[in-house]
N, C-alpha and C. Protein backbone atom coordinates (compact mmCIF):
# COMPACT_ATOMS: atom_id res chain seq x y z
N UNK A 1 26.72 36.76 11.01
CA UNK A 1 27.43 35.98 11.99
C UNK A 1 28.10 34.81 11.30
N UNK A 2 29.44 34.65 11.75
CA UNK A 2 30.27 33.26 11.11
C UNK A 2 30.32 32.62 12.45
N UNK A 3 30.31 31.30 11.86
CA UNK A 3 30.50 30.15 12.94
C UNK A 3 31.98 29.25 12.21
N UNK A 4 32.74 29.43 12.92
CA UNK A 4 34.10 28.66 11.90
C UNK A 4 34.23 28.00 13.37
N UNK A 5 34.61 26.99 12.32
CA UNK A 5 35.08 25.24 12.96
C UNK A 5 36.14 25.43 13.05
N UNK A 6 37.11 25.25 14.11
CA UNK A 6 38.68 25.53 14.23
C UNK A 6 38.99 23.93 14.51
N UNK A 7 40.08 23.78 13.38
CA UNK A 7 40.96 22.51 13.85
C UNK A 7 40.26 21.48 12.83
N UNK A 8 41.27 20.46 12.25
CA UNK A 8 40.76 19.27 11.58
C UNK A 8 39.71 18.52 11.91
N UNK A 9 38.40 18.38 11.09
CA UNK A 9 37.63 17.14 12.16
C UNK A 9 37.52 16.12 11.58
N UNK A 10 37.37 15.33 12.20
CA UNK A 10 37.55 13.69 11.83
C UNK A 10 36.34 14.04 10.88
N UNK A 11 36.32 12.30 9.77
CA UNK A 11 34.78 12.10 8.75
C UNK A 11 34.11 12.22 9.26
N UNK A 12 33.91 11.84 10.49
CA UNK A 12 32.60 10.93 11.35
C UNK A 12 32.17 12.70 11.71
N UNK A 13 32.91 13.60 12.40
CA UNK A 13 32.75 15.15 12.63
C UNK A 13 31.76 15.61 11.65
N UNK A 14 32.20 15.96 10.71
CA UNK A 14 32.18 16.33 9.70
C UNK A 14 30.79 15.74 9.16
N UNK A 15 30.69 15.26 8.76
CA UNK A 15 29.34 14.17 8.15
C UNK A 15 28.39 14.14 9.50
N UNK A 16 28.50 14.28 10.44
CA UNK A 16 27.43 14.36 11.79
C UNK A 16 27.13 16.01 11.98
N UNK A 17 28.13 17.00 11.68
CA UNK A 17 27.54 18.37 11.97
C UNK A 17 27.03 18.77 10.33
N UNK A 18 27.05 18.13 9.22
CA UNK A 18 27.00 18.64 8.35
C UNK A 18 25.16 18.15 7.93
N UNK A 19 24.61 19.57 7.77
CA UNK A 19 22.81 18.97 7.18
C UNK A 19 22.78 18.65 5.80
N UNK A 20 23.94 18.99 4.83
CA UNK A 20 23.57 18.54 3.77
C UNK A 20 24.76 18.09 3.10
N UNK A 21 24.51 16.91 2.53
CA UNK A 21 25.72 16.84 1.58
C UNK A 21 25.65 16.15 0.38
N UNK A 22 26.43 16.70 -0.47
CA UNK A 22 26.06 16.99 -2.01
C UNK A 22 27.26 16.76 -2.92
N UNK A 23 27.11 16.17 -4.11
CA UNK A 23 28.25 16.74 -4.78
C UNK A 23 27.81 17.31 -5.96
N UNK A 24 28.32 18.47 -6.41
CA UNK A 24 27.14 20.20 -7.06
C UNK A 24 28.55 20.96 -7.80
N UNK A 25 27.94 21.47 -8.79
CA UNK A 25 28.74 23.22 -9.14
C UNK A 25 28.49 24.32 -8.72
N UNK A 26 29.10 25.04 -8.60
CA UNK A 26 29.19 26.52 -7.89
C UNK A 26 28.66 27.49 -9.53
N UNK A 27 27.50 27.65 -9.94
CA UNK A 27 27.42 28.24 -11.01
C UNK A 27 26.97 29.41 -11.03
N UNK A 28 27.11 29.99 -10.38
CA UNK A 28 26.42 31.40 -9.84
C UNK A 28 26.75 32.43 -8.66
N UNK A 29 27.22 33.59 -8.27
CA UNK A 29 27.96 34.16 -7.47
C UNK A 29 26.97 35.60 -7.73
N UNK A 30 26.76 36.28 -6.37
CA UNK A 30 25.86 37.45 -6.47
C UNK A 30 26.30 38.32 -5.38
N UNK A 31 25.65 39.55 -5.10
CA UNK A 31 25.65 40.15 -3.80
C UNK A 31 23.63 39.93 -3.54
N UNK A 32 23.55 40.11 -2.60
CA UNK A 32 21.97 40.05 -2.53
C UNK A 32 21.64 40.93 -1.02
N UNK A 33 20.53 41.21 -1.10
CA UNK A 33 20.28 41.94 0.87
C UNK A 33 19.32 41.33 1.05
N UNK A 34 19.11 40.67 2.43
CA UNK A 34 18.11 39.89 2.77
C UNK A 34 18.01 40.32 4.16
N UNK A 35 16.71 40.10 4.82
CA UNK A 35 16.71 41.08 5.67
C UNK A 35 17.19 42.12 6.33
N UNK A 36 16.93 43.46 4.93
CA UNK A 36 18.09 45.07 5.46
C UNK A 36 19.68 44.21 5.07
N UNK A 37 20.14 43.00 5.08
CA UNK A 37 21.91 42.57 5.03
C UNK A 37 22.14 42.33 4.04
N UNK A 38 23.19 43.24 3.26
CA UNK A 38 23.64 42.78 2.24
C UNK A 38 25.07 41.60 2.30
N UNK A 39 24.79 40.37 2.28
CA UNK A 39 25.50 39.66 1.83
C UNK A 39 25.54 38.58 0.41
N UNK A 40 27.29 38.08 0.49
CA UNK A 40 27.73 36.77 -0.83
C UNK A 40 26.52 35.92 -0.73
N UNK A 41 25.97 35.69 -1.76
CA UNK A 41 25.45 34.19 -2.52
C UNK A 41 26.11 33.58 -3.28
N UNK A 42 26.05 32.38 -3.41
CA UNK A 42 26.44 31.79 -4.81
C UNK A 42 25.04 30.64 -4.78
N UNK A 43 25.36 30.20 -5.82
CA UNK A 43 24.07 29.11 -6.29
C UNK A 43 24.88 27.78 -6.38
N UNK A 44 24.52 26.47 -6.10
CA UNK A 44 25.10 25.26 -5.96
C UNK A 44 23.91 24.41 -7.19
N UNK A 45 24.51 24.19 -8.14
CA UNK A 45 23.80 22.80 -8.88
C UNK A 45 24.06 21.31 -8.52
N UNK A 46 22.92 20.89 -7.49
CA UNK A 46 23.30 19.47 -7.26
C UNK A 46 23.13 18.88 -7.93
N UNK A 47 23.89 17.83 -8.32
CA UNK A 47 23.81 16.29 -9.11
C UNK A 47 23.75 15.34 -7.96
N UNK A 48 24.10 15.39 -7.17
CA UNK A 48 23.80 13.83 -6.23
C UNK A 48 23.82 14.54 -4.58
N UNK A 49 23.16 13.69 -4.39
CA UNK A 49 22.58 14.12 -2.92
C UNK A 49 22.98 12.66 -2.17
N UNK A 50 23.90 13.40 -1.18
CA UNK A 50 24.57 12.29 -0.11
C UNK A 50 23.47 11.99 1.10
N UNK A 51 23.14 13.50 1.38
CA UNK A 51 22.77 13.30 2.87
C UNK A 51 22.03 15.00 2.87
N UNK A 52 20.54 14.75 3.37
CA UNK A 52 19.54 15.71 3.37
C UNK A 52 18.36 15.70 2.09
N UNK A 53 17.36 16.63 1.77
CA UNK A 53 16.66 16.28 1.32
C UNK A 53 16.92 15.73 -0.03
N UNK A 54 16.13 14.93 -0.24
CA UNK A 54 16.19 14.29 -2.01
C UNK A 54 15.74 15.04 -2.88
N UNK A 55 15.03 16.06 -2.81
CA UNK A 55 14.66 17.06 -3.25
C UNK A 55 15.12 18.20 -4.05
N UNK A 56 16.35 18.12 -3.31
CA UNK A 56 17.34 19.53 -3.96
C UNK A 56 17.40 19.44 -5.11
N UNK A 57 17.31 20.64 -5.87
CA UNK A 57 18.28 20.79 -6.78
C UNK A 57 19.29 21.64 -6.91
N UNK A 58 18.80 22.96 -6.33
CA UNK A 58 20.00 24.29 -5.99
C UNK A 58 20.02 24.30 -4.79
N UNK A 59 20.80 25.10 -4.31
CA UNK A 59 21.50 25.30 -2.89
C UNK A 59 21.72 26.24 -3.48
N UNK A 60 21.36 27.46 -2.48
CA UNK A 60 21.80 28.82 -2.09
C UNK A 60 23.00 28.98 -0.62
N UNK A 61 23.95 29.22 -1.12
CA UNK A 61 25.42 28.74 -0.33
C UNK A 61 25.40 30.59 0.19
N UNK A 62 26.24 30.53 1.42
CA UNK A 62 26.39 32.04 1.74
C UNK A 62 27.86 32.10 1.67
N UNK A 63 28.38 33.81 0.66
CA UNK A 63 29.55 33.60 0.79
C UNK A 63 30.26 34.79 1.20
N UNK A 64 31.56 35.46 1.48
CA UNK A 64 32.28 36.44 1.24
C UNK A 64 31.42 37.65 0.30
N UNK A 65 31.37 38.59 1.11
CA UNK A 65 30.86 40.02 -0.48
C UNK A 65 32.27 39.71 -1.14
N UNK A 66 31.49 40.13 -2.58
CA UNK A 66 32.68 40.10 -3.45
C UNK A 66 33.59 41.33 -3.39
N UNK A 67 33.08 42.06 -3.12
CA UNK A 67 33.80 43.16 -3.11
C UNK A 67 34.45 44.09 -1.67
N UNK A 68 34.17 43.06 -0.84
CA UNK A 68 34.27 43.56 0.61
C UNK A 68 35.72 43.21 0.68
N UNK A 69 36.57 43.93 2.04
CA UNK A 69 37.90 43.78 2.69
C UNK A 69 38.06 41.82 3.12
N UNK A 70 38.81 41.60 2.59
CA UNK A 70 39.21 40.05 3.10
C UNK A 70 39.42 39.89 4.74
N UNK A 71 39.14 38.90 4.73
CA UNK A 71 39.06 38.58 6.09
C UNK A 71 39.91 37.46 6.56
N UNK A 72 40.97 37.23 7.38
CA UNK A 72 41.81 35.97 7.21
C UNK A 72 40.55 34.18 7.52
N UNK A 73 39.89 34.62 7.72
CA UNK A 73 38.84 32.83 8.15
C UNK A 73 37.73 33.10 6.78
N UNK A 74 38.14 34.01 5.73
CA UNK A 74 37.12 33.83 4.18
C UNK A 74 37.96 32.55 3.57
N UNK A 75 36.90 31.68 3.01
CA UNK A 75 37.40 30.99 2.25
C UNK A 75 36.29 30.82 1.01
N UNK A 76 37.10 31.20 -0.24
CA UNK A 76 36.55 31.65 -1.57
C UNK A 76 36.65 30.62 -2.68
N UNK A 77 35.51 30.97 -2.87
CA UNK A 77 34.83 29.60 -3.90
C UNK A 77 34.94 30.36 -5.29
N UNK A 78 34.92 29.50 -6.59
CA UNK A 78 34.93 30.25 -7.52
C UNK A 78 34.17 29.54 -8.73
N UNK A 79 33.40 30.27 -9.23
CA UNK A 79 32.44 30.32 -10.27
C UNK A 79 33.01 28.94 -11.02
N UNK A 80 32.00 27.96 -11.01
CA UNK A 80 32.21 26.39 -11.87
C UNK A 80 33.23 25.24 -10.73
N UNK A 81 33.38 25.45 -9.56
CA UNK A 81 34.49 24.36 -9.14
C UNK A 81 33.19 23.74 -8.96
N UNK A 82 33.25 22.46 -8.93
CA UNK A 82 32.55 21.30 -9.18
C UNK A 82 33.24 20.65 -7.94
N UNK A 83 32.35 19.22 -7.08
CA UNK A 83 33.03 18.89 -5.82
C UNK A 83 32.17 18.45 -5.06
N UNK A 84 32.82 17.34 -3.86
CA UNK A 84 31.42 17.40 -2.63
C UNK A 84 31.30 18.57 -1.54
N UNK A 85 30.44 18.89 -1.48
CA UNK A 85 30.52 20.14 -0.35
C UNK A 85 29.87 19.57 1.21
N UNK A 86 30.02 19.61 1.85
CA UNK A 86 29.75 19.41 3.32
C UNK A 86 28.98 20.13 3.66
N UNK A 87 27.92 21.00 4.25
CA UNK A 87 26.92 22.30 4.39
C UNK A 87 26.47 21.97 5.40
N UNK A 88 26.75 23.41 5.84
CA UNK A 88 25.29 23.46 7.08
C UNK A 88 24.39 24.63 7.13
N UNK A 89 23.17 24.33 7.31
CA UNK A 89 21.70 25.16 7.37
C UNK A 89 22.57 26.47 8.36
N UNK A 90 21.58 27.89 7.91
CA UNK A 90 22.22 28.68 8.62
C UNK A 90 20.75 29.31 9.23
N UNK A 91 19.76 28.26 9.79
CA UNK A 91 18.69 28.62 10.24
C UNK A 91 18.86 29.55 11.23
N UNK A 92 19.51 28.98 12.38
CA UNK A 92 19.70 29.62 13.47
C UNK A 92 20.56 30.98 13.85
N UNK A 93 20.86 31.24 12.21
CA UNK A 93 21.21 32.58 12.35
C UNK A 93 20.28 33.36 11.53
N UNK A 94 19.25 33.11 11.29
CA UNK A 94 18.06 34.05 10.70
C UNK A 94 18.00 33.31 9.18
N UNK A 95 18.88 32.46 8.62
CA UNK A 95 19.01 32.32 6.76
C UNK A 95 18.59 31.18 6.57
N UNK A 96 16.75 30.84 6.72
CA UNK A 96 16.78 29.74 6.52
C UNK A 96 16.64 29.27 5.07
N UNK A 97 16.85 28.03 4.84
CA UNK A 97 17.41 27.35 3.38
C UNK A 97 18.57 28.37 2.63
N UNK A 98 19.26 28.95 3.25
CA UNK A 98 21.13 29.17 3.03
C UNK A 98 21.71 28.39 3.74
N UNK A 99 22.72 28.19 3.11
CA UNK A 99 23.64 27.30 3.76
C UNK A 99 24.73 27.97 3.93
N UNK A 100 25.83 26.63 4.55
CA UNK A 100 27.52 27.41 4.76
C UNK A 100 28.77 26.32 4.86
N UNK A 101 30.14 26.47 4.00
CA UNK A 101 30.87 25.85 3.78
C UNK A 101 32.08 26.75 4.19
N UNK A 102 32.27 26.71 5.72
CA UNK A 102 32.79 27.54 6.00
C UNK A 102 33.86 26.93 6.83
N UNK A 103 35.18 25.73 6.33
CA UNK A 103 35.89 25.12 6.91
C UNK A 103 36.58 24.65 5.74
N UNK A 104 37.54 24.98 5.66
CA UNK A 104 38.22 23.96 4.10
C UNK A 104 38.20 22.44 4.06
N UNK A 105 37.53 21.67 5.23
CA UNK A 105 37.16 20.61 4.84
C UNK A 105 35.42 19.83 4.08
N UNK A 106 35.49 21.42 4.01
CA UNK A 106 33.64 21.44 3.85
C UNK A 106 33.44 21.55 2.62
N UNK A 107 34.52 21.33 1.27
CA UNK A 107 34.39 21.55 0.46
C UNK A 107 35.66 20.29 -0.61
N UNK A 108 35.45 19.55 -1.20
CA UNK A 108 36.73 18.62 -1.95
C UNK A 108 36.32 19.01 -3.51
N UNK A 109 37.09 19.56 -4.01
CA UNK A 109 36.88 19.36 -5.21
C UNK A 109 36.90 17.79 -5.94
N UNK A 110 36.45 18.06 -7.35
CA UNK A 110 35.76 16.69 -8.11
C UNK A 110 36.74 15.99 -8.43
N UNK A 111 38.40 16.75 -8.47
CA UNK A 111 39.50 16.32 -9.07
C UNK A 111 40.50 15.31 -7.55
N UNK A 112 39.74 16.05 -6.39
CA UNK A 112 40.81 15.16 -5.42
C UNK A 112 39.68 14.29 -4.59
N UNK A 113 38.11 14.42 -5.36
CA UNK A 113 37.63 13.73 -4.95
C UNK A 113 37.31 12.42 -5.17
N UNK A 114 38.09 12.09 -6.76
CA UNK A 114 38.34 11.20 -7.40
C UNK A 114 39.78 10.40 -7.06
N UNK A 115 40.59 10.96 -6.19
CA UNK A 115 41.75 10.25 -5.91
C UNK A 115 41.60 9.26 -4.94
């Protein structure tokens, strides 16, 4: 199940629906099946923790199969972008401690996050 956010949301949006936020690398990309479902992983290396546990160090992000038909609301991450990511827990759809960056504001890279 996808839950996509339609439409720009303000910071205040954004940072209030979001459970975790981080700024991490994307160093890792898989297929995996988790309960009977084969879906995208990637792995997140946090370096700084904005908002959620202090604890982290990886984040297991849910993504696109790599090899599946595109979908026009996929938005594809790629092995090393570095950045703050915005996340939200995907408990309530069965994946707990996966997450999801599933809004192109849910993700700034390190280069326009520095502007």
């Amino acid at each position: 199940m996808h839950i996509l956010v339609c439409g720009k949301q303000s910071d205040t949006e954004l940072i209030e629906q979001s459970d975790v936020i981080v700024t991490a690398e994307l160093i890792g990309q898989a297929q995996v099946t988790i309960n009977h479902v084969v879906v995208g992983m990637g792995v997140l290396e946090v370096t700084e923790i904005l908002k959620g546990d202090n604890e982290l160090q990886v984040i297991l992000l849910k993504l696109p199969l790599i090899e599946a038909p595109r979908s026009s609301t996929d938005i594809l991450y790629k092995k090393w972008q570095s950045g703050l990511w915005f996340l939200r827990e995907l408990k309530r759809e069965g994946f707990e401690d996966i997450y999801l960056a599933n809004h192109p504001q849910c993700f700034i890279s390190i280069e326009n996050a520095e502007e």
